[in-house]
N, C-alpha and C. Protein backbone atom coordinates (compact mmCIF):
# COMPACT_ATOMS: atom_id res chain seq x y z
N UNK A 1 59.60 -97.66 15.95
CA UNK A 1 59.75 -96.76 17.09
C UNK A 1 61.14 -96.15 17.11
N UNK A 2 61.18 -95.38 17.96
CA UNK A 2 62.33 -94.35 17.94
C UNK A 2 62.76 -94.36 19.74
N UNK A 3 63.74 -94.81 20.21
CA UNK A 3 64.16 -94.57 21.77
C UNK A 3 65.38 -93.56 21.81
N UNK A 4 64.80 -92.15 22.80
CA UNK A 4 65.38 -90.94 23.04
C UNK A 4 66.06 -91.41 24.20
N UNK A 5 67.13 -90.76 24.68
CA UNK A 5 68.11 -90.74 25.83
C UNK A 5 68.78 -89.31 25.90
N UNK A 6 68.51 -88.47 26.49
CA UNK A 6 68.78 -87.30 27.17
C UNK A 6 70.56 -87.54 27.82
N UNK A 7 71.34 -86.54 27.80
CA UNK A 7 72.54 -86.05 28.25
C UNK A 7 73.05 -84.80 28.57
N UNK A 8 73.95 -84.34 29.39
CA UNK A 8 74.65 -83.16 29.80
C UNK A 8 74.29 -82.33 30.72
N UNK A 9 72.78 -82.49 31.33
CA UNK A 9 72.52 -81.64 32.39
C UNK A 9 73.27 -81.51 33.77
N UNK A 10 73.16 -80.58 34.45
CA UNK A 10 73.72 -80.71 35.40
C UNK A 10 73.45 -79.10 36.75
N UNK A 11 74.78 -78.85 37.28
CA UNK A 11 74.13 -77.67 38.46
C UNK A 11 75.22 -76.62 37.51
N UNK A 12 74.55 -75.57 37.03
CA UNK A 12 75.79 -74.36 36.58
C UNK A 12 74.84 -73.04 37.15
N UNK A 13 75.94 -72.07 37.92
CA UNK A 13 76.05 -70.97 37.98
C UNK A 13 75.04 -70.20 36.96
N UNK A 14 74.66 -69.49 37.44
CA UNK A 14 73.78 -68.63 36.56
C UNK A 14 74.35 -67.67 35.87
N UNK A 15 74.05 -67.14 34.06
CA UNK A 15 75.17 -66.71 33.46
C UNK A 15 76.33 -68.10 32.85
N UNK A 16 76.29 -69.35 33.40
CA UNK A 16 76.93 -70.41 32.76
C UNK A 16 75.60 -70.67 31.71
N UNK A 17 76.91 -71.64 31.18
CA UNK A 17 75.98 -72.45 29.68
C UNK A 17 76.33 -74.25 30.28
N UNK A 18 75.44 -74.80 29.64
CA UNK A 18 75.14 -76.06 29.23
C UNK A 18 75.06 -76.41 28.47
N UNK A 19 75.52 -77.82 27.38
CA UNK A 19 74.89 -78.41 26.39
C UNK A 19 74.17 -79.65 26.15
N UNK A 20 72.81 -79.58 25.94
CA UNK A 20 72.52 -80.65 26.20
C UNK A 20 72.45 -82.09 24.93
N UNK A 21 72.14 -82.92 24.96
CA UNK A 21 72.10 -84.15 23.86
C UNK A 21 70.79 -84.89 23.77
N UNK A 22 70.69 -85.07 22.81
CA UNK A 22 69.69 -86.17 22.73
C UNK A 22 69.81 -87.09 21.84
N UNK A 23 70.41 -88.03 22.05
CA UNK A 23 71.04 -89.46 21.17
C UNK A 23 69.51 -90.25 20.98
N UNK A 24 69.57 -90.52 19.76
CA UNK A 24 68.42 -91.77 19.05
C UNK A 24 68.37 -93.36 18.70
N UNK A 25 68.09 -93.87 18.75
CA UNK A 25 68.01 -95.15 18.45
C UNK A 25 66.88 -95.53 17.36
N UNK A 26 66.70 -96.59 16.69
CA UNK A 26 65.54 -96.98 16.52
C UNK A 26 65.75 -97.06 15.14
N UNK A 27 64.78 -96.56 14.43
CA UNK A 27 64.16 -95.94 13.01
C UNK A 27 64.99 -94.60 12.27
N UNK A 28 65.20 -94.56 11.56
CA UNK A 28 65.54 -93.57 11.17
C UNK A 28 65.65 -92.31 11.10
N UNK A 29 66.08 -91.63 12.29
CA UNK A 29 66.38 -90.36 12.72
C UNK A 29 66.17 -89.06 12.00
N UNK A 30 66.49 -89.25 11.08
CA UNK A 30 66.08 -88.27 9.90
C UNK A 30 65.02 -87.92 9.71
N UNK A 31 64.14 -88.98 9.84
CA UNK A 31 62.77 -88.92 9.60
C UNK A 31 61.93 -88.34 10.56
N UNK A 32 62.31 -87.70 11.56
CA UNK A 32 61.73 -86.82 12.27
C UNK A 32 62.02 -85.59 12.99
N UNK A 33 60.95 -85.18 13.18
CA UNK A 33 60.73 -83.43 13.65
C UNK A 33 61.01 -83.80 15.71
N UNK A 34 62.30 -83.07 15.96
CA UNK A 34 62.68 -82.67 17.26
C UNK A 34 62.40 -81.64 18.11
N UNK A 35 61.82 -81.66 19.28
CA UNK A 35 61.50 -80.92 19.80
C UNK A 35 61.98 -80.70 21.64
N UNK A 36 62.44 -79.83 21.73
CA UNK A 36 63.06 -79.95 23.50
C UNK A 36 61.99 -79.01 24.47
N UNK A 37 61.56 -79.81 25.40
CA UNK A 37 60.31 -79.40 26.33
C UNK A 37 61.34 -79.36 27.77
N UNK A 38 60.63 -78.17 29.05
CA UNK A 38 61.49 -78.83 30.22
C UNK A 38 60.16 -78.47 31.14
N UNK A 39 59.99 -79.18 32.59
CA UNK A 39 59.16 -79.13 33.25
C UNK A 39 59.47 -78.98 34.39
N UNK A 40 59.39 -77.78 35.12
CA UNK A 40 59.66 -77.40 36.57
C UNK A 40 58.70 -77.58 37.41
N UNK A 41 59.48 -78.20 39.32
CA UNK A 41 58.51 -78.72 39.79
C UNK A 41 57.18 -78.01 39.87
N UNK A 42 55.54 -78.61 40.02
CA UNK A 42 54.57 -77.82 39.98
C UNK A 42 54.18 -76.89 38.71
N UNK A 43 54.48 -77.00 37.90
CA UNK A 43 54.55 -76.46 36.63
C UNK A 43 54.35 -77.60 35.48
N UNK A 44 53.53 -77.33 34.34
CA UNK A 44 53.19 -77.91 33.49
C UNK A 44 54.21 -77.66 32.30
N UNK A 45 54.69 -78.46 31.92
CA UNK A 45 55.75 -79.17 30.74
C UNK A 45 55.59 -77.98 29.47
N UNK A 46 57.15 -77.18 29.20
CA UNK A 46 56.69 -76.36 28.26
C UNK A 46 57.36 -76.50 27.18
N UNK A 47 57.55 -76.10 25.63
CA UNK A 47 57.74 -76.12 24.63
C UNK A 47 59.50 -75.42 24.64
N UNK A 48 60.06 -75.56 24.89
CA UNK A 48 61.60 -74.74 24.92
C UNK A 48 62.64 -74.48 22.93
N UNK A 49 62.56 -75.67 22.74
CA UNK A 49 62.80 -75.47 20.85
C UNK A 49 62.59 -76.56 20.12
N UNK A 50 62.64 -76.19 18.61
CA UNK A 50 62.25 -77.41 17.80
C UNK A 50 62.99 -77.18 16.43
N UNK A 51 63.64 -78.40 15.94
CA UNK A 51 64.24 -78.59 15.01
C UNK A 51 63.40 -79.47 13.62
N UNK A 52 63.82 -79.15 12.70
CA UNK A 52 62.99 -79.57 10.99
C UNK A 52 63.79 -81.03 11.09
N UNK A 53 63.32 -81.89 10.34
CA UNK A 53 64.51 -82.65 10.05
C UNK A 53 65.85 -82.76 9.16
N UNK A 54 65.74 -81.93 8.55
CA UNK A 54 67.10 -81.76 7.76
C UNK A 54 68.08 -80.56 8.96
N UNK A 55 67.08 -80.08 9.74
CA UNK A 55 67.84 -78.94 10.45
C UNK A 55 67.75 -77.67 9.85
N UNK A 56 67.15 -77.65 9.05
CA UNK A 56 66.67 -76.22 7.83
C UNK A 56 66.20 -75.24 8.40
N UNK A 57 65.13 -75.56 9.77
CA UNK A 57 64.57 -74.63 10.52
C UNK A 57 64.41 -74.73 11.92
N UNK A 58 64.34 -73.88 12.59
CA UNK A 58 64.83 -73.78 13.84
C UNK A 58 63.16 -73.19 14.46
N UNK A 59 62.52 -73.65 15.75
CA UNK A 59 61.99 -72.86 16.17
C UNK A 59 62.64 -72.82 17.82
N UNK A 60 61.87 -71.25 18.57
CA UNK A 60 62.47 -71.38 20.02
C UNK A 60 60.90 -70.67 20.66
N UNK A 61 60.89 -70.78 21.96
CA UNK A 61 60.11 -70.27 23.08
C UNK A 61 60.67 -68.82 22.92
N UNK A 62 59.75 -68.15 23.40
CA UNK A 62 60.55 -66.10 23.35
C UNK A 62 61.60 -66.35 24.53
N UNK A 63 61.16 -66.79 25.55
CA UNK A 63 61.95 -67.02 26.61
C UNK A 63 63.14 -67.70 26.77
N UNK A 64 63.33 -68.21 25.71
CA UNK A 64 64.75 -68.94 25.48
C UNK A 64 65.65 -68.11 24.35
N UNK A 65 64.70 -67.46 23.50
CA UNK A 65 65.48 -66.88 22.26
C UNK A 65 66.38 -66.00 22.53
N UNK A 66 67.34 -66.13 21.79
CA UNK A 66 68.85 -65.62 21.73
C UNK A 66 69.81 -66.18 22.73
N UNK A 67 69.80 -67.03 23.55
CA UNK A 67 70.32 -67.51 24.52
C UNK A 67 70.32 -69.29 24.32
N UNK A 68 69.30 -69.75 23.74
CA UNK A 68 69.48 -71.35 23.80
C UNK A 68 69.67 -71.22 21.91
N UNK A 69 70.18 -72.54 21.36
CA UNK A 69 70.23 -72.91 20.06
C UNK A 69 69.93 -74.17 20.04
N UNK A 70 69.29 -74.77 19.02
CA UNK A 70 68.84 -75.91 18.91
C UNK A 70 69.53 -76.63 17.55
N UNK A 71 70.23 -77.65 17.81
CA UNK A 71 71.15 -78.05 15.84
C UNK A 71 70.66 -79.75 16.43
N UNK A 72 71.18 -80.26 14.86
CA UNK A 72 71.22 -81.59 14.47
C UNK A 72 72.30 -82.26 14.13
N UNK A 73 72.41 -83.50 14.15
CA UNK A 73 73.55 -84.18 13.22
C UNK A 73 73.01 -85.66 13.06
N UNK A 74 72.07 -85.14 12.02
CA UNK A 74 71.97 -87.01 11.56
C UNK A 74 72.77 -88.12 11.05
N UNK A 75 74.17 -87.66 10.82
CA UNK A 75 74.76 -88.78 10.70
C UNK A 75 74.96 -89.51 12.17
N UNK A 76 75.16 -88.82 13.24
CA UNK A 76 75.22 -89.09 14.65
C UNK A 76 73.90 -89.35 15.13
N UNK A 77 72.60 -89.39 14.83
CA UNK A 77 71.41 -89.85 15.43
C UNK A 77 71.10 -88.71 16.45
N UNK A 78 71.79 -87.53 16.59
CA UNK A 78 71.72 -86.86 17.75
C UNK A 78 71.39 -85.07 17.69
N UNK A 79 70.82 -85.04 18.67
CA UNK A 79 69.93 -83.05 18.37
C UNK A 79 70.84 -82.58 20.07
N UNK A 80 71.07 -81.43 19.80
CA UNK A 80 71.68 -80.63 20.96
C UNK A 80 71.02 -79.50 21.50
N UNK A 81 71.31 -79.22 22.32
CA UNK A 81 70.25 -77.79 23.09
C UNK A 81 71.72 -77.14 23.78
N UNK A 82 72.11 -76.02 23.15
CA UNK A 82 73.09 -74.93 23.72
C UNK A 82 72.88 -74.36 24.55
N UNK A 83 72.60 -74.33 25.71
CA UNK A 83 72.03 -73.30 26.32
C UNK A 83 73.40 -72.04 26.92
N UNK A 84 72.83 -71.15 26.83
CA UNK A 84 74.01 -70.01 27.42
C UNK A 84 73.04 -68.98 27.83
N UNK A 85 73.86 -68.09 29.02
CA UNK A 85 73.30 -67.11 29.58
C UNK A 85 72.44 -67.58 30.94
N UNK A 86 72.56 -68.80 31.22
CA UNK A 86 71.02 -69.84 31.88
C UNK A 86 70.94 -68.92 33.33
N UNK A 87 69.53 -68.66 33.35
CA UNK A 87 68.75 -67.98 34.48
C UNK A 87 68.29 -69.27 35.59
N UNK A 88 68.34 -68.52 36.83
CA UNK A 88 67.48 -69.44 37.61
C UNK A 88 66.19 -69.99 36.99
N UNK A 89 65.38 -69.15 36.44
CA UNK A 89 64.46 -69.73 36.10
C UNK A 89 64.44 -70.67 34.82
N UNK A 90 65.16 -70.90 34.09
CA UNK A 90 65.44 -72.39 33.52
C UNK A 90 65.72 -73.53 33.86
N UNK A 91 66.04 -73.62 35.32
CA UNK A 91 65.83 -74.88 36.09
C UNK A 91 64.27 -75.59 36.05
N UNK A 92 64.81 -76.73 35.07
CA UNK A 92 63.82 -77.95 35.23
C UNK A 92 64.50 -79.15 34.99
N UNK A 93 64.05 -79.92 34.78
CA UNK A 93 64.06 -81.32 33.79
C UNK A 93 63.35 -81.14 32.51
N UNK A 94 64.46 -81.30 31.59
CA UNK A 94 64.64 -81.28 30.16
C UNK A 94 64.16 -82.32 29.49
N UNK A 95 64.05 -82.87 28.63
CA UNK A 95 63.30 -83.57 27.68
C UNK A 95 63.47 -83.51 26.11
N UNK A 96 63.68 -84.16 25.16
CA UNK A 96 63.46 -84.28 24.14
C UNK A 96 62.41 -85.09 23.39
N UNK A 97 61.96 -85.09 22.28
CA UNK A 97 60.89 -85.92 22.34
C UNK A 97 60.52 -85.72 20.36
N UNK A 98 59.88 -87.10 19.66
CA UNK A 98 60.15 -86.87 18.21
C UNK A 98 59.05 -87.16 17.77
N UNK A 99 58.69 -86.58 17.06
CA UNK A 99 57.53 -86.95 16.01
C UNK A 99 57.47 -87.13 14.43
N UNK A 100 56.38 -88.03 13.48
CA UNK A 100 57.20 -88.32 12.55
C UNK A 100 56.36 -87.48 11.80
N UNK A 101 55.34 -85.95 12.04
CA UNK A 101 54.73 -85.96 10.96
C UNK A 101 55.74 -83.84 11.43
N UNK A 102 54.35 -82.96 11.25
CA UNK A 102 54.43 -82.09 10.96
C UNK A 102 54.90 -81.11 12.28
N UNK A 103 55.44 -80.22 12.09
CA UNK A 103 56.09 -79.28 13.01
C UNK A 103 54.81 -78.78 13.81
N UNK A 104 55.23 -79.23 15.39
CA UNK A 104 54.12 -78.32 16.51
C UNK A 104 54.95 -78.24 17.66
N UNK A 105 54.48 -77.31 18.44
CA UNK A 105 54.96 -76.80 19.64
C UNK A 105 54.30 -77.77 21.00
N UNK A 106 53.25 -78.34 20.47
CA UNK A 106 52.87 -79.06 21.58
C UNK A 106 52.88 -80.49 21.90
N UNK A 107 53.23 -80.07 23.20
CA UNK A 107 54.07 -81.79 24.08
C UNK A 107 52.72 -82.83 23.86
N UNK A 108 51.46 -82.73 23.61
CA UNK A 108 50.93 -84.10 23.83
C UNK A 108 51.07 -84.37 21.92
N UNK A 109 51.32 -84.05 21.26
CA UNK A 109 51.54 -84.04 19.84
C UNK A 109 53.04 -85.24 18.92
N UNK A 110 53.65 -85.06 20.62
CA UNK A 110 54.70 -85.60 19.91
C UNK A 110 54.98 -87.01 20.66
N UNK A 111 55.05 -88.13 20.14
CA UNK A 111 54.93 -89.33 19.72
C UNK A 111 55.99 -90.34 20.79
N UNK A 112 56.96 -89.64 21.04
CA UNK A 112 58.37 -90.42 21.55
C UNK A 112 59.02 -89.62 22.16
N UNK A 113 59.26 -90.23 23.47
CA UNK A 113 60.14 -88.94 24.77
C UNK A 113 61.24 -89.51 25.38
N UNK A 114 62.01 -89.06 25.95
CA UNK A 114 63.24 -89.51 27.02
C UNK A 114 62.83 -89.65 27.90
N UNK A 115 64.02 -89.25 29.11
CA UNK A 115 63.72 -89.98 30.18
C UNK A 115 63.48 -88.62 31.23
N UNK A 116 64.22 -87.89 30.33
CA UNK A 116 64.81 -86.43 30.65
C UNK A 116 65.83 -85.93 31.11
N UNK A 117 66.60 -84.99 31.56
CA UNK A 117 68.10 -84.62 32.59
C UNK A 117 67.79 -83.46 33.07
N UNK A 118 68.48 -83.53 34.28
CA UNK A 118 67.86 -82.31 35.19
C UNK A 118 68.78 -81.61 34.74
N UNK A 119 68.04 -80.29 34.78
CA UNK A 119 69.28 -78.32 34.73
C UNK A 119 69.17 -77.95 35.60
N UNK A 120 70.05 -77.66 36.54
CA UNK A 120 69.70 -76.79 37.91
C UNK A 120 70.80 -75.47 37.81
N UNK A 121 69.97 -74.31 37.96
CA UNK A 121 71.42 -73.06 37.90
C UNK A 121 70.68 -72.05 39.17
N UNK A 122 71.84 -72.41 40.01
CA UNK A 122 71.78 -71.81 41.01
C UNK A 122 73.70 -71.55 41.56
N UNK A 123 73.26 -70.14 42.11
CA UNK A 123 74.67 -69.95 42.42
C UNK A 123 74.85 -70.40 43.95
């Protein structure tokens, strides 16, 4: 098994950035495909970006693209979520979550989750 722990969220101004973390434990980190989901209240849990495991490839939501980045550092066990530009409407609770086989966008697919950290951007 693999245990996720979420970091860095918090309340920023809209037009601020955030960075978020997701530190690993467990099994060998490398060995899996990352993916960052966030879920606003009344709203069903959405796909936000996803990382390869070497970090080779990047995917994002349209709605995040050009504004969030998604990287790795497996010597550190740990995947980051950049966010910049952040709109009100990116307020949720964030999430990371890993799987050990093939690249998908969808949250019931992937295997191992956090706990999550809230984003709130409101001015």
């Amino acid at each position: 098994q693999v245990q996720l722990v979420e970091s860095g969220g918090g309340l920023v101004q809209p037009g601020g950035s955030l960075r978020l973390s997701c530190a690993a434990s467990g099994r060998t980190f490398s060995n899996y495909f990352v993916g960052w989901f966030r879920q606003a209240p009344g709203k069903e849990r959405e796909f936000v970006a996803a990382i390869t495991r070497s970090g080779s490839s990047t995917f994002y939501a349209d709605s995040v693209k050009g504004r969030f980045t998604i990287s790795r550092d497996n010597a550190k066990n740990t995947v980051y979520l950049q966010m910049n530009g952040l709109k009100p409407e990116d307020t949720a609770v964030y999430y990371c979550a890993a799987r050990i086989s093939s690249p998908t966008i969808r949250p019931d697919e992937y295997e191992y989750w956090g706990q999550g950290t809230q984003v709130t951007v409101s001015s």
